[in-house]
Structures are given as C-alpha cells and as structure tokens.
N, C-alpha and C. Protein backbone atom coordinates (compact mmCIF):
# COMPACT_ATOMS: atom_id res chain seq x y z
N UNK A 1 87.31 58.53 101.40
CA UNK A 1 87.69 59.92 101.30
C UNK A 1 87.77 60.27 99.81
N UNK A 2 87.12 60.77 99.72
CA UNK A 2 87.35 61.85 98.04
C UNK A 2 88.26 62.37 97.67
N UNK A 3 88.49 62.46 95.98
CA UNK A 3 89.79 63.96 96.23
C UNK A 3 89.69 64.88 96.53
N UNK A 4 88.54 65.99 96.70
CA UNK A 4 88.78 67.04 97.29
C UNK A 4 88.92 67.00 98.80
N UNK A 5 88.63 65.94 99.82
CA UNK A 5 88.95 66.01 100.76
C UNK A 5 90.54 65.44 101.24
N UNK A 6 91.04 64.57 100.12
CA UNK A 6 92.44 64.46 99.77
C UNK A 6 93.49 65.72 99.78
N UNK A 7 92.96 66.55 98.82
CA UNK A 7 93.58 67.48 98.20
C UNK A 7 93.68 68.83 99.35
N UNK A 8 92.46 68.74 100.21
CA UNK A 8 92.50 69.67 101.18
C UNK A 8 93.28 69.58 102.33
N UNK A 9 93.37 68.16 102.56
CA UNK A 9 93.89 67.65 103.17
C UNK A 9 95.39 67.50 103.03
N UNK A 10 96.19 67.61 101.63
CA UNK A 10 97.54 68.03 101.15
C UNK A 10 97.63 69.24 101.44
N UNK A 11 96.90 70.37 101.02
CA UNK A 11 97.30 71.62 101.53
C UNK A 11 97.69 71.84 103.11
N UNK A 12 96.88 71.00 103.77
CA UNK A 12 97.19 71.67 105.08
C UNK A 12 98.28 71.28 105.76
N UNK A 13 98.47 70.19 104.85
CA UNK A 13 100.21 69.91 105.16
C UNK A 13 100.70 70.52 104.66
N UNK A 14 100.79 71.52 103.39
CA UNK A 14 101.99 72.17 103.18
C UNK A 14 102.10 72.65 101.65
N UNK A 15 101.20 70.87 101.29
CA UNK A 15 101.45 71.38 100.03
C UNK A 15 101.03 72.38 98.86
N UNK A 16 101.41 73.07 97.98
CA UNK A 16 101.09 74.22 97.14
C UNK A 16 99.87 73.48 96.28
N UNK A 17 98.98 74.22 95.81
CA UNK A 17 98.13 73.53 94.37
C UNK A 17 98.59 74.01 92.98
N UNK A 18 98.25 72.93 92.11
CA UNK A 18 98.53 73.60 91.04
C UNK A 18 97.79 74.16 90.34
N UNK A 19 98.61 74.93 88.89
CA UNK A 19 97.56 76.26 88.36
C UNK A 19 96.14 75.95 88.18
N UNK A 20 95.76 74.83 87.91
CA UNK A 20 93.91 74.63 87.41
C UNK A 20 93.34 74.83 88.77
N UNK A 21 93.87 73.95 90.27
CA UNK A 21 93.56 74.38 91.61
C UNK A 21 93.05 75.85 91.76
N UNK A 22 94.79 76.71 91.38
CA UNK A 22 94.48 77.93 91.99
C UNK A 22 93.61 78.86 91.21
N UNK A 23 93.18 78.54 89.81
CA UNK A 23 92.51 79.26 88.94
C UNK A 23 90.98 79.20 89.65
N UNK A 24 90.66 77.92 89.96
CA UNK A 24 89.21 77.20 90.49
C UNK A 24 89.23 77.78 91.65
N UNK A 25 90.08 78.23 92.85
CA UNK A 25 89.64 79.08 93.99
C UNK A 25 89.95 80.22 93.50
N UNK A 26 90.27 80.48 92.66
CA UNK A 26 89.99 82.07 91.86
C UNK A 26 88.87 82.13 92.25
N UNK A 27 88.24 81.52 91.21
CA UNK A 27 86.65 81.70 90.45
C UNK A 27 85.78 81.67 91.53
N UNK A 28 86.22 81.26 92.30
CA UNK A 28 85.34 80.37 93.64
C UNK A 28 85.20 81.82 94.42
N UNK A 29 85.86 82.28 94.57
CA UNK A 29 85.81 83.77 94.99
C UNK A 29 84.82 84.52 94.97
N UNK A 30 83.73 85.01 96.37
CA UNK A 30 82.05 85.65 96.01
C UNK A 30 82.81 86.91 95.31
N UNK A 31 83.49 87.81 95.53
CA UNK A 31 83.70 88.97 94.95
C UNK A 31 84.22 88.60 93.30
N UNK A 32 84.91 87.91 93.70
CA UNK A 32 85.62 87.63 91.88
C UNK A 32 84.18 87.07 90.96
N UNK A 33 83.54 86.54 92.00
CA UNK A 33 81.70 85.90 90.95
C UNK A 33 81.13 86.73 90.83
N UNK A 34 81.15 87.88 91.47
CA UNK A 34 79.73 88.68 91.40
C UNK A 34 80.41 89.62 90.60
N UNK A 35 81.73 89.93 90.27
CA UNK A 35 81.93 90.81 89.23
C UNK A 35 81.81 90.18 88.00
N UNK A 36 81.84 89.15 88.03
CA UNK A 36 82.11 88.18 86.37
C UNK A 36 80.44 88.52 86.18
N UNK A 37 79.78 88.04 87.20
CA UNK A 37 78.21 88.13 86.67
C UNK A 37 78.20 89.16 86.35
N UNK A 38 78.27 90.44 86.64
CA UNK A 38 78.10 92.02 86.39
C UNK A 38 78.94 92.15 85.02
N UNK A 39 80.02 91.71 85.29
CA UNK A 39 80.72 91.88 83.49
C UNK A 39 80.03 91.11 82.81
N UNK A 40 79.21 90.01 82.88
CA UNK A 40 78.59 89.45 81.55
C UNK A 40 77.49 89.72 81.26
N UNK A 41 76.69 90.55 82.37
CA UNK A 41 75.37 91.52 82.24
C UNK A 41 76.02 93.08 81.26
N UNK A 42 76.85 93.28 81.50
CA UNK A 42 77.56 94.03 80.77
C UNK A 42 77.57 94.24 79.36
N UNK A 43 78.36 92.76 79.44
CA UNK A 43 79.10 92.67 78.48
C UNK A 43 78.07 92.19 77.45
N UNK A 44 76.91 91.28 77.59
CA UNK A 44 75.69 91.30 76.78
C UNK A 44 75.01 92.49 76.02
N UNK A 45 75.06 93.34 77.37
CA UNK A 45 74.20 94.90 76.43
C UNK A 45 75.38 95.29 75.74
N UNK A 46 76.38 95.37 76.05
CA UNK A 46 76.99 95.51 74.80
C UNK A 46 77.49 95.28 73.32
N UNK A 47 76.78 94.37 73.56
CA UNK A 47 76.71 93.18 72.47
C UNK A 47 75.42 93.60 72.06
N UNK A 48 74.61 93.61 72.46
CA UNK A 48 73.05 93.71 71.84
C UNK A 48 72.85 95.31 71.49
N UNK A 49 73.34 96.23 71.93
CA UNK A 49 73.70 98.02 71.48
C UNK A 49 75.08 98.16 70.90
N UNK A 50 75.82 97.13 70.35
CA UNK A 50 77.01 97.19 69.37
C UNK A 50 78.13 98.66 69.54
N UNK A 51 77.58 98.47 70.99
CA UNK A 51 78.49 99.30 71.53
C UNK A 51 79.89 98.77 72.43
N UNK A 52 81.24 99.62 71.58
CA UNK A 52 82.34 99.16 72.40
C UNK A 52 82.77 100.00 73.80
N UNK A 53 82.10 100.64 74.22
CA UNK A 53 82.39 101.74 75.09
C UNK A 53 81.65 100.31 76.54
N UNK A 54 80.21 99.80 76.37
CA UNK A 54 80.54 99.15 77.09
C UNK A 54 81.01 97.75 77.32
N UNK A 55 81.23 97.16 76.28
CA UNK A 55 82.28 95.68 75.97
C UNK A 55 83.49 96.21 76.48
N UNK A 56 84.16 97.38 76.30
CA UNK A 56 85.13 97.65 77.18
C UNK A 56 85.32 98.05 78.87
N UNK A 57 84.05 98.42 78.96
CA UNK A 57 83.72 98.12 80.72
C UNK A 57 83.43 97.01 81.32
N UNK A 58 82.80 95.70 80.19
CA UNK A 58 82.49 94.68 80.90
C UNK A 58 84.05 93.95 81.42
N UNK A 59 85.55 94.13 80.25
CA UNK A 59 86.52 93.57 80.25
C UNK A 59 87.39 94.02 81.71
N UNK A 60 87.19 95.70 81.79
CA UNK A 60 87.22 96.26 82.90
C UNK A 60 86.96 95.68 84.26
N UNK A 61 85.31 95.34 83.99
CA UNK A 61 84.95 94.82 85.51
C UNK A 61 85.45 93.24 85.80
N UNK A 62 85.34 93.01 84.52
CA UNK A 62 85.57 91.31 84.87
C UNK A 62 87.13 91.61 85.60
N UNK A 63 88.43 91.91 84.85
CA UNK A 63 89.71 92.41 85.20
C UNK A 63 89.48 92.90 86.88
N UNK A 64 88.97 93.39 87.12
CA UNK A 64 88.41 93.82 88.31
C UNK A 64 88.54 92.65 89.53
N UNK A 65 87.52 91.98 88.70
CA UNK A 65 87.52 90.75 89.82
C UNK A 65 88.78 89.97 90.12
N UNK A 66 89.00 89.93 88.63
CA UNK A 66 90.80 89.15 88.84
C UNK A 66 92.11 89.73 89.77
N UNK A 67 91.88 90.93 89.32
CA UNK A 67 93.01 91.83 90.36
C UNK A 67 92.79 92.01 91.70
N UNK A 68 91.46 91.89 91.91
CA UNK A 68 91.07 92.06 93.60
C UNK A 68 92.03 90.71 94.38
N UNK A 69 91.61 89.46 93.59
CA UNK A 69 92.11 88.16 94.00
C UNK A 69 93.80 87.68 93.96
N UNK A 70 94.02 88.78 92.84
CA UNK A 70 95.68 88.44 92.83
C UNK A 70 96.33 89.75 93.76
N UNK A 71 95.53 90.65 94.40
CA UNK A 71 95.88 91.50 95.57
C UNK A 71 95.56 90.95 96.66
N UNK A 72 94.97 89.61 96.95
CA UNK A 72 94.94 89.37 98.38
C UNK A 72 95.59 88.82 98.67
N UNK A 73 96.48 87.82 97.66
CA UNK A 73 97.91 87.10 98.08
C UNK A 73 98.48 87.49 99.29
C-alpha cells in the first residue's frame, strides 16, 4: 500500500489533513485549474503589453479560483 492510499485511507477514518494536503486538493480542483490556467494566459499578455489593468485581472481570476474552493467548505 502506498501513502496516498494510506493517507486516504486515514481520512476516511476521520482523520483531518494537513495544510500542504489541503493546499494540493486545492489545486487539484478542475475549476480552481482552469482558472489558474486562464489567469496565467492572462497574466502573460500582461506582461508582454506592460499592462497593469490586465496583471490585475489575471490576480483577480486566479483569486477567483481560490475563493470558489474556500466557499465549498
């Protein structure tokens, strides 16, 4: 048995994960990924048109993804 089948296997008993765990099923998240991809498509042209109007939308969308995931709690 592996650790992640260890570790899955602790949760379903009960136990909580810790923060690097819960950061990694953050990320793991299709909605929380597909906004990070979209903020770093973003956040590139903004970088390459030295524009902050959209470096500040990419921070936006990425934020986006994060808040969706800490609202499904």
């Amino acid at each position: 048995m592996g650790y992640v089948e260890k570790r899955i296997k602790d949760f379903q008993n009960g136990e909580s994960p810790t923060f690097l765990e819960k950061m990694a099923l953050e990320h793991g998240n299709p909605v929380n990924c597909f906004l990070t991809l979209v903020a770093f498509g973003i956040f590139s042209y903004g970088l390459w048109t030295r524009d902050l109007i959209w470096i500040g939308a990419a921070v936006i969308v990425g934020f986006a993804g994060h808040l969706y995931c800490w609202l499904q709690k």
